[in-house]
N, C-alpha and C. Protein backbone atom coordinates (compact mmCIF):
# COMPACT_ATOMS: atom_id res chain seq x y z
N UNK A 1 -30.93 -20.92 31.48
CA UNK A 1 -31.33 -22.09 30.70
C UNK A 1 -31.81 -23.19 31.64
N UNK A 2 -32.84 -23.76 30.85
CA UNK A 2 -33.52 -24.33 31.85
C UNK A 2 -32.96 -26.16 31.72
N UNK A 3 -32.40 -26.70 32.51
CA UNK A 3 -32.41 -28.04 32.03
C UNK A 3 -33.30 -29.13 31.94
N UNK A 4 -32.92 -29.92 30.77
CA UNK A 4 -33.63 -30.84 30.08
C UNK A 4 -34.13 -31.66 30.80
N UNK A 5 -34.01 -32.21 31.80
CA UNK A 5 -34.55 -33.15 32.53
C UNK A 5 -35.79 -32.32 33.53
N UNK A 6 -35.61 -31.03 33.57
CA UNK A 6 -36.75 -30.49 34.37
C UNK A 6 -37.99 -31.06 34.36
N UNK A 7 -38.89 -30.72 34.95
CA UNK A 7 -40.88 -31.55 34.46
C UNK A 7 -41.06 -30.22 33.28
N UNK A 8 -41.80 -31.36 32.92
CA UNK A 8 -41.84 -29.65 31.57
C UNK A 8 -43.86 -29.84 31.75
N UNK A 9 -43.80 -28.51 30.96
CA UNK A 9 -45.10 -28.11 31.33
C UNK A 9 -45.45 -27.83 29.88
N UNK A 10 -45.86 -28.31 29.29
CA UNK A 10 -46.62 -28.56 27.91
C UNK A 10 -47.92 -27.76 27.46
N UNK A 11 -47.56 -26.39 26.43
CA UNK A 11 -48.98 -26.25 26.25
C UNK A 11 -49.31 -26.49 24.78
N UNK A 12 -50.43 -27.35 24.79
CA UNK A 12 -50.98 -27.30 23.77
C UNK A 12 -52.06 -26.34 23.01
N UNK A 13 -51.67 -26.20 21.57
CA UNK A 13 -52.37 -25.27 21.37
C UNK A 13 -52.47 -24.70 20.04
N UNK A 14 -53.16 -23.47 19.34
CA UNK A 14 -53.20 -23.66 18.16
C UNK A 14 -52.50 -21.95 18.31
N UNK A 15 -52.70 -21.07 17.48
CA UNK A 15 -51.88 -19.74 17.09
C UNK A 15 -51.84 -18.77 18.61
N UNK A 16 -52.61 -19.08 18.76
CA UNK A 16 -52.43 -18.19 20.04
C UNK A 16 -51.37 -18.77 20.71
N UNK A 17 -51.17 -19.73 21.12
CA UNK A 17 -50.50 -20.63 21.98
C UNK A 17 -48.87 -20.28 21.14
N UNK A 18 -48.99 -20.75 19.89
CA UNK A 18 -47.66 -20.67 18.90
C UNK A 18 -47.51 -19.16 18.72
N UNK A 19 -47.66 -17.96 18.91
CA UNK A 19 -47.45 -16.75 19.13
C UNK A 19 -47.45 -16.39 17.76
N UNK A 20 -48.34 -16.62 17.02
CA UNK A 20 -48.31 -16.47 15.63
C UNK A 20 -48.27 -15.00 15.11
N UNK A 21 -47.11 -14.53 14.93
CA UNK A 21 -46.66 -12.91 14.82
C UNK A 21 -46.00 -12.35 15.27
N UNK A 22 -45.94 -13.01 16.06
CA UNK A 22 -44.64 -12.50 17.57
C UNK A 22 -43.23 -13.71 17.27
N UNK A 23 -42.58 -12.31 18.19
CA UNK A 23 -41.08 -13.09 18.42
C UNK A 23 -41.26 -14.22 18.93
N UNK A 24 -40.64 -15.77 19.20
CA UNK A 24 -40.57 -16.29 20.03
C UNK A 24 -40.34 -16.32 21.29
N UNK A 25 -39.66 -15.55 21.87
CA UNK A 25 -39.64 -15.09 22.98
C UNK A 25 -41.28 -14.51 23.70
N UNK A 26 -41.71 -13.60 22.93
CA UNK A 26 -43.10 -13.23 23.10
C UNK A 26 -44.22 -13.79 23.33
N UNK A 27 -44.12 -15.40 23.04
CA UNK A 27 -45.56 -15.75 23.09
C UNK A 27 -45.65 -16.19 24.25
N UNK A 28 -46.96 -16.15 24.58
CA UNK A 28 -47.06 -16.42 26.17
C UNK A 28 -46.86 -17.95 27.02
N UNK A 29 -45.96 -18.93 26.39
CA UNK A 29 -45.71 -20.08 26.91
C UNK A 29 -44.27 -19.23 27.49
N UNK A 30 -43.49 -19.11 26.75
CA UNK A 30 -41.92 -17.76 26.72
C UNK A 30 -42.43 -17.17 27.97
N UNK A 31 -43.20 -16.14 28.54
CA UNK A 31 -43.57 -15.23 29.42
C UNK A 31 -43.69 -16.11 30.44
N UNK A 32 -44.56 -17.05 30.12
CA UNK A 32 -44.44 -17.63 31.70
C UNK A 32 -43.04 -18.63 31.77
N UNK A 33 -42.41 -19.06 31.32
CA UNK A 33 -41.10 -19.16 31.43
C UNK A 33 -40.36 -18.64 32.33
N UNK A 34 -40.32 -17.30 31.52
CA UNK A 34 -39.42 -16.62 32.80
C UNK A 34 -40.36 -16.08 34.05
N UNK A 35 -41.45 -15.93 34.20
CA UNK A 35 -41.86 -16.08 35.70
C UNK A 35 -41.62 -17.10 35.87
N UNK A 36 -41.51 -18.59 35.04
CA UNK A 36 -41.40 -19.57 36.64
C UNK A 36 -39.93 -19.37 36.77
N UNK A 37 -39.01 -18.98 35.94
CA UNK A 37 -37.18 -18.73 36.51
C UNK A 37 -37.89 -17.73 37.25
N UNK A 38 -38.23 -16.46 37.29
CA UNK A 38 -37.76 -15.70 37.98
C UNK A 38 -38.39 -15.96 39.43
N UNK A 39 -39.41 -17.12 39.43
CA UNK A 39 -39.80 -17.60 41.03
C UNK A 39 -38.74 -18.74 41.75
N UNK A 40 -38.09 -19.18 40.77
CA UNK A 40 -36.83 -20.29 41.23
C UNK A 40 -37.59 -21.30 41.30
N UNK A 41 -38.37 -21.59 40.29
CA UNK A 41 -38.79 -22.95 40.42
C UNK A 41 -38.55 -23.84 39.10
N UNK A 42 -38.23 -24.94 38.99
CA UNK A 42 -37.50 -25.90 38.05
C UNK A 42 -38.38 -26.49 37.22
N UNK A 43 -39.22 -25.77 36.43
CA UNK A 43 -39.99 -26.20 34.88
C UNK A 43 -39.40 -26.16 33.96
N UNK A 44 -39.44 -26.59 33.13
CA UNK A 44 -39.38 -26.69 31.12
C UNK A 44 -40.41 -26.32 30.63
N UNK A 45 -40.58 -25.30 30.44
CA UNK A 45 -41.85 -25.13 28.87
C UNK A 45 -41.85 -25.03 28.02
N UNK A 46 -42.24 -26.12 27.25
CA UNK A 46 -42.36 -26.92 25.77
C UNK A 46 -44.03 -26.11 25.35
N UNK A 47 -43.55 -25.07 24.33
CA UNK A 47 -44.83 -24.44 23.43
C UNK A 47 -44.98 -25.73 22.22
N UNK A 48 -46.13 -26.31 22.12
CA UNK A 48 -46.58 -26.86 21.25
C UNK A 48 -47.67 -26.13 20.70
N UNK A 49 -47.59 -25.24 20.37
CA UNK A 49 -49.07 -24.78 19.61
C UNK A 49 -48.35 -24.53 18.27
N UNK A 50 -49.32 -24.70 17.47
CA UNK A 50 -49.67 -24.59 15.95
C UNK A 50 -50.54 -23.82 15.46
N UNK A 51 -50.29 -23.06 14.30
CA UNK A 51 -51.05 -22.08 14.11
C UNK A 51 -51.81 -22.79 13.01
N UNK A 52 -53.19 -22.39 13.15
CA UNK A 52 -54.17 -23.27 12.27
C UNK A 52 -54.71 -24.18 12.71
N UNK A 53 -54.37 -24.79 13.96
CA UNK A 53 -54.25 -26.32 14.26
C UNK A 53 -56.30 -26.21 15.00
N UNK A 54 -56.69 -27.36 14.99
CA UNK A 54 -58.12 -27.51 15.43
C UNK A 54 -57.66 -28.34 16.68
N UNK A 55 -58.96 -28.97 17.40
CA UNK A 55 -59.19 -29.71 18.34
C UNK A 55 -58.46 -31.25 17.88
N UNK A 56 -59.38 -31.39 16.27
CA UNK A 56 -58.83 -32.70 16.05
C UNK A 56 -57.41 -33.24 15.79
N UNK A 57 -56.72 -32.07 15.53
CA UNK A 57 -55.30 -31.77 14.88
C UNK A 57 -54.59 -32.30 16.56
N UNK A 58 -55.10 -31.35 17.77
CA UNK A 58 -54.27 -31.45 18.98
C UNK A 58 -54.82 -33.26 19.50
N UNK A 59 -55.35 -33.38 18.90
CA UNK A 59 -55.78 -34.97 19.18
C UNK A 59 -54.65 -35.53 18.67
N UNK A 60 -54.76 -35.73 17.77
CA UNK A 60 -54.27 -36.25 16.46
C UNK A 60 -52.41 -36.30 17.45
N UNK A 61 -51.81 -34.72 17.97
CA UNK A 61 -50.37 -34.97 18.12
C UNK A 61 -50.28 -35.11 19.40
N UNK A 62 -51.43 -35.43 20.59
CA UNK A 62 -51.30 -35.41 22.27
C UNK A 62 -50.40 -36.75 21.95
N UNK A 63 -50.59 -38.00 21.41
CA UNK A 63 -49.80 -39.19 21.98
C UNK A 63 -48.50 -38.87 21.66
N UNK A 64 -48.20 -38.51 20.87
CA UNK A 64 -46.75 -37.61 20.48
C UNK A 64 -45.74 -37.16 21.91
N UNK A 65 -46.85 -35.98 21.79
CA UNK A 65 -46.20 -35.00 22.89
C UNK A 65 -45.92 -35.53 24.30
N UNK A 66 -46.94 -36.43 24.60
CA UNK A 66 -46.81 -37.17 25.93
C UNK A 66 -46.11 -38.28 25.81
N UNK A 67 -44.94 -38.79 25.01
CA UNK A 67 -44.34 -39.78 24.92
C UNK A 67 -43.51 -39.08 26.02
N UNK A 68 -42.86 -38.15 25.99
CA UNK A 68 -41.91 -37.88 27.04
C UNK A 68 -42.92 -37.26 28.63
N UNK A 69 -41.89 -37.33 29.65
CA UNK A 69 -42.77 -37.25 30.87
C UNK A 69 -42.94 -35.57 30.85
N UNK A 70 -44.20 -35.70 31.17
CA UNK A 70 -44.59 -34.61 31.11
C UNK A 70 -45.63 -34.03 33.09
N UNK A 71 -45.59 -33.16 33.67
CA UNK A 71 -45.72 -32.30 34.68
C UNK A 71 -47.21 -31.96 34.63
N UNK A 72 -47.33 -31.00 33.62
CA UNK A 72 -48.56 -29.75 33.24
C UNK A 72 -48.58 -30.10 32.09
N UNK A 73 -49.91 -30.35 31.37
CA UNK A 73 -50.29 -30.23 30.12
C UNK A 73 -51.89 -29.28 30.33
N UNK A 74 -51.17 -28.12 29.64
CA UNK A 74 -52.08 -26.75 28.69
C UNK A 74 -52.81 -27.35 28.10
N UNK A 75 -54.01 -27.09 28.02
CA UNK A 75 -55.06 -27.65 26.42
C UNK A 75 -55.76 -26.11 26.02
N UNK A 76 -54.91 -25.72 25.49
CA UNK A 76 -55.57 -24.25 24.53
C UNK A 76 -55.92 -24.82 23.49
N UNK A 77 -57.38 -25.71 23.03
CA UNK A 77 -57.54 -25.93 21.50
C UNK A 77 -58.93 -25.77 21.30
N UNK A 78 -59.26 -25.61 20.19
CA UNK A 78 -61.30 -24.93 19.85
C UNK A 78 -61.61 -24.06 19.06
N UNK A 79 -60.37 -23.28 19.43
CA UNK A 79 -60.79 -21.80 18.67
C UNK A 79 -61.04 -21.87 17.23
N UNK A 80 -60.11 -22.47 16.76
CA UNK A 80 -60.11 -22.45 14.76
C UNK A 80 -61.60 -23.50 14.85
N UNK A 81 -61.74 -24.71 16.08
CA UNK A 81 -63.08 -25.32 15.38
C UNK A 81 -64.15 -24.57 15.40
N UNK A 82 -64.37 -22.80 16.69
CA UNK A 82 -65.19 -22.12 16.43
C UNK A 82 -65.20 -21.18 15.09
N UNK A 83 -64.11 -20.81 14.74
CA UNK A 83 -64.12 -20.12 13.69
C UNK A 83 -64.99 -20.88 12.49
N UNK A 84 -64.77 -21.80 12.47
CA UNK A 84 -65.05 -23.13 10.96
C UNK A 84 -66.72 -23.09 11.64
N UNK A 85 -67.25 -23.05 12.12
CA UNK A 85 -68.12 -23.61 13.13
C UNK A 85 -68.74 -25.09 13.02
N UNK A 86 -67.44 -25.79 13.51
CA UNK A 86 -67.25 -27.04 13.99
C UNK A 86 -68.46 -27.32 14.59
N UNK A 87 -69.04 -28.85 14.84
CA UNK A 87 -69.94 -28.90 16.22
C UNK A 87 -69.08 -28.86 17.29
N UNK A 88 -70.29 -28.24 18.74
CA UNK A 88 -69.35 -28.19 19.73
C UNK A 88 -69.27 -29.52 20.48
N UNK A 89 -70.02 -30.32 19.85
CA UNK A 89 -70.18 -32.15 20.72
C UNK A 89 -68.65 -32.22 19.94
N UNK A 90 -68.14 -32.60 18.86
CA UNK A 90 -67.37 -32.55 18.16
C UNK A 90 -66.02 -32.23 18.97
N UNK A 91 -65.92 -30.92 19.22
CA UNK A 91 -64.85 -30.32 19.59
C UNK A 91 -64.69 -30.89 21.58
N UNK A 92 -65.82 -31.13 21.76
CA UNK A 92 -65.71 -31.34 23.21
C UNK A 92 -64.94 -32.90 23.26
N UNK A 93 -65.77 -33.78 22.26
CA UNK A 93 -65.43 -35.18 22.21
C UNK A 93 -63.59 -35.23 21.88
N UNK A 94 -62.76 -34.11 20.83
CA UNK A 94 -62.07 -34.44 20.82
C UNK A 94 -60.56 -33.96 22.42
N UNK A 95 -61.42 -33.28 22.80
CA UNK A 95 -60.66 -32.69 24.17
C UNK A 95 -60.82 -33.26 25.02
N UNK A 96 -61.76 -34.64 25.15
CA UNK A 96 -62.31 -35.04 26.34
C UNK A 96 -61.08 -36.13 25.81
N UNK A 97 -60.78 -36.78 24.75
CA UNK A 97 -59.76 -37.67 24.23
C UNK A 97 -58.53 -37.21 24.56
N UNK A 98 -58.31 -35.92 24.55
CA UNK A 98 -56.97 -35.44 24.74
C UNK A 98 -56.48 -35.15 26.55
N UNK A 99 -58.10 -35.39 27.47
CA UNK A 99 -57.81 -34.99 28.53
C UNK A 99 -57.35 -36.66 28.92
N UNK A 100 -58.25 -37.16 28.64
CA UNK A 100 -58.28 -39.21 28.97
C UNK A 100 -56.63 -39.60 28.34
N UNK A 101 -56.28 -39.26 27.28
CA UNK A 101 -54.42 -39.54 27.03
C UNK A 101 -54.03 -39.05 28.44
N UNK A 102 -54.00 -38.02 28.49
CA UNK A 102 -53.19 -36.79 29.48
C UNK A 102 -52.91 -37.56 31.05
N UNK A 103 -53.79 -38.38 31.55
CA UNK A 103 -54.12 -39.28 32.25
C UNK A 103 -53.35 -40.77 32.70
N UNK A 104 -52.73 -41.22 31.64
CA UNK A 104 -52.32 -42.73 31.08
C UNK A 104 -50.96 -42.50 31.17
N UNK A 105 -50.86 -43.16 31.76
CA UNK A 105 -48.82 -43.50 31.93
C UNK A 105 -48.26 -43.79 30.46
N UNK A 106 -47.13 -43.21 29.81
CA UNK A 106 -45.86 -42.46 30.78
C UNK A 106 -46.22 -41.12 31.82
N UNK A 107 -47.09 -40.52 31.29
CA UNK A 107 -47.26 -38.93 31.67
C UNK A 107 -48.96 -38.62 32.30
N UNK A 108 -48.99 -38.90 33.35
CA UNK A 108 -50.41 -38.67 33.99
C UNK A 108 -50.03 -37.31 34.14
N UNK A 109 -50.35 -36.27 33.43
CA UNK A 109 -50.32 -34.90 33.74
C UNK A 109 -51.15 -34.47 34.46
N UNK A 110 -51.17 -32.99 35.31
CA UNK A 110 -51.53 -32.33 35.76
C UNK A 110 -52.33 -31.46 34.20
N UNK A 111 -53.68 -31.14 34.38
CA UNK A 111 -54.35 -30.66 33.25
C UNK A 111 -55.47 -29.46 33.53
N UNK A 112 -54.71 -28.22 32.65
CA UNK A 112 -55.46 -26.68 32.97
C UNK A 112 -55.92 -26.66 31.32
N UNK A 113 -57.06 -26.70 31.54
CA UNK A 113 -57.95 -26.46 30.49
C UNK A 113 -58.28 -25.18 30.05
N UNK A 114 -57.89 -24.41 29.43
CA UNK A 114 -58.28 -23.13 28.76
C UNK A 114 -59.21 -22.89 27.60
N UNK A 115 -60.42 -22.48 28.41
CA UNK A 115 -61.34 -22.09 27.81
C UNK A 115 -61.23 -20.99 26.40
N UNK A 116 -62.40 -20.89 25.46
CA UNK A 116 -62.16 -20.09 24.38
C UNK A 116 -63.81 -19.55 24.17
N UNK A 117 -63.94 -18.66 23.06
CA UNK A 117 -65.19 -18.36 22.84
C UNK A 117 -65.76 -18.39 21.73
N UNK A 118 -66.63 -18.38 21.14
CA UNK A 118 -67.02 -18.20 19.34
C UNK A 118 -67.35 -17.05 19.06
N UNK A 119 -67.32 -16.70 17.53
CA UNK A 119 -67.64 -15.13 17.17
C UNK A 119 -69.01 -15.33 17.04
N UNK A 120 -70.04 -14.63 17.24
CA UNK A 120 -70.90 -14.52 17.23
C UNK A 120 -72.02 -14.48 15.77
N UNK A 121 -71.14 -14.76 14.52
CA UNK A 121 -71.45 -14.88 13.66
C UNK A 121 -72.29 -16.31 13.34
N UNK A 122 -72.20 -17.28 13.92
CA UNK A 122 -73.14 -18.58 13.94
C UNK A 122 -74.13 -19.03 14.60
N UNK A 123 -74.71 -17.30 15.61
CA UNK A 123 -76.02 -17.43 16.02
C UNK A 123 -74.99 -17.76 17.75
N UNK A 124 -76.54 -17.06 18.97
CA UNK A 124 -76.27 -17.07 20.00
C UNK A 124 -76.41 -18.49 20.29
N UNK A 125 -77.74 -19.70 19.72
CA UNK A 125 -77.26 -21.03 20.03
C UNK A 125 -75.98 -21.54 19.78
N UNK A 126 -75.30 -21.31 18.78
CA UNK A 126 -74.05 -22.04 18.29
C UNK A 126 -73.00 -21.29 19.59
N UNK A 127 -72.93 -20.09 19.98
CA UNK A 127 -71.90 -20.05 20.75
C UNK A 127 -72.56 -19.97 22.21
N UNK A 128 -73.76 -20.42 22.48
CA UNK A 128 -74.11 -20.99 24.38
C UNK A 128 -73.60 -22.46 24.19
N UNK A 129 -73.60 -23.33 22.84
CA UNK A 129 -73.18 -24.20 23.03
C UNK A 129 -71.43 -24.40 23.06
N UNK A 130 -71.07 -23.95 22.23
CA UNK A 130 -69.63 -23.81 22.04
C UNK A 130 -68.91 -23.49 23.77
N UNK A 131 -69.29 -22.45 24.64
CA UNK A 131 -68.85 -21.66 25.29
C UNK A 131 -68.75 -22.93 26.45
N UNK A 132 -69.98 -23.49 26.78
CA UNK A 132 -70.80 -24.14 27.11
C UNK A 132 -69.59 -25.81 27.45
N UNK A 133 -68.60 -25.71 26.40
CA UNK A 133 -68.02 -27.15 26.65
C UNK A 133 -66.82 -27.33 27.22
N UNK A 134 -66.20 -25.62 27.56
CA UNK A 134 -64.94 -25.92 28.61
C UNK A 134 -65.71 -25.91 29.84
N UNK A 135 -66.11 -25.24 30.89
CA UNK A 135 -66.81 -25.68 32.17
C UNK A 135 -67.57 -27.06 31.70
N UNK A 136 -67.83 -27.41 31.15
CA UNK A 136 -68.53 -28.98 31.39
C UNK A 136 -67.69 -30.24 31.33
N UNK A 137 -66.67 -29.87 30.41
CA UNK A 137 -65.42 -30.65 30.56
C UNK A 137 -64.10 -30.53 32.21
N UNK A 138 -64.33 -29.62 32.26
CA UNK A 138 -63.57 -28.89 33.61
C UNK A 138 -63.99 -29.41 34.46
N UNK A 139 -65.53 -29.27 35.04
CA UNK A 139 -66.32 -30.10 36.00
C UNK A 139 -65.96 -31.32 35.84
N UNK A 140 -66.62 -32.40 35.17
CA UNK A 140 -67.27 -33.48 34.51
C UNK A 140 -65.27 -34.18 35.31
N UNK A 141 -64.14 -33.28 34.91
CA UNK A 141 -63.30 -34.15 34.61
C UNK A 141 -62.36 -34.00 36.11
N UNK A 142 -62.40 -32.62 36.97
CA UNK A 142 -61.72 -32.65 38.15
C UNK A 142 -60.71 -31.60 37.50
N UNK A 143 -60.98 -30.88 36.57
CA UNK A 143 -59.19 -30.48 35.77
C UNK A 143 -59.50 -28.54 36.42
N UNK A 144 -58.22 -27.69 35.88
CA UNK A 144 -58.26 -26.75 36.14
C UNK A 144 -58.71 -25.64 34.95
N UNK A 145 -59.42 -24.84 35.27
CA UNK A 145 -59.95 -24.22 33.98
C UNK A 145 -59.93 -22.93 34.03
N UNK A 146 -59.27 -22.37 32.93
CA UNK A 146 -58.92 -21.14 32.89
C UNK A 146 -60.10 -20.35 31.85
N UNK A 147 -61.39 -19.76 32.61
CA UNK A 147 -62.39 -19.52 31.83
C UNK A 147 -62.27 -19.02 30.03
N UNK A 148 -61.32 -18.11 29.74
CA UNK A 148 -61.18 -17.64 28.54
C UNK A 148 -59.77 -16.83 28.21
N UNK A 149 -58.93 -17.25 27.85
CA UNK A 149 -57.48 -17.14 27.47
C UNK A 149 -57.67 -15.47 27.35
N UNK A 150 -58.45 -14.73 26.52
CA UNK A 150 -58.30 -13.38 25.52
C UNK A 150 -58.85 -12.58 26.62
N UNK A 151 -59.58 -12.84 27.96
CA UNK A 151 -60.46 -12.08 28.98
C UNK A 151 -59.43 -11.01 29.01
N UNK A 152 -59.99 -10.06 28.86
CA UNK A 152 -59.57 -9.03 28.97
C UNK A 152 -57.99 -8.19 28.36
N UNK A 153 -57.58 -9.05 27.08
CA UNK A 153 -57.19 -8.43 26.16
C UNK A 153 -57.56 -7.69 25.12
């Protein structure tokens, strides 16, 4: 058990993130858990993902979540706005809000951006643009970016 005062490492996120189907134990905030116990290093990981949840939704609860001090903040969010086919100015504008919180005292986090992709059902423009707004946010912002969560599942 990990104690409460540890830095906790926050991911935000929508079903994927919330292991939507799986045990709790199973979802992959849980997994890396116990790699960081089993490296002996002193994190908390706080799964915030929501299943259903959009870009604007993880907007909407970042000031929330960062009331307490926070280490690492995850941004797994996009996917449901690709499904809907959200704009991707839209979805970028609201992550670029969630990276600028992430930033601001109490909790200047450390911030790994996880990329996502669109189904291909809204045309190859809609997803060069979609694809198109985690590396530009990643760059643009100095953050760490994890090209595409599902690569190779």
């Amino acid at each position: 058990m990990v104690a409460p005062e540890a830095p906790a490492v926050v991911f935000l996120g929508d079903s994927l993130t919330a292991g939507y189907g799986l045990d709790p134990d199973q979802a992959y905030p849980a997994l890396i858990q116990r790699k960081i116990d089993e490296a002996g290093l002193r994190y908390r990981v706080v799964n915030a993902g929501v299943s259903g949840e959009t870009s604007a939704g993880a907007r909407r609860r970042v000031e929330w979540l960062l009331a307490q001090p926070v280490a690492v903040l995850v941004v797994e969010t996009g996917g449901n706005d690709g499904l809907r086919g959200q704009d991707p100015s839209a979805t970028a504008e609201n992550i670029q809000a969630i990276i600028d919180r992430a930033r601001r005292p109490p909790s200047p986090a450390k911030i790994v951006l996880v990329g996502m992709e669109s189904l291909p059902n809204y045309g190859a423009d809609y997803a060069r643009r979609f694809h198109g707004i985690y590396p530009q946010l990643a760059k643009k912002n100095g953050v760490v970016l994890i090209p595409f969560l599902l690569d190779g599942v």
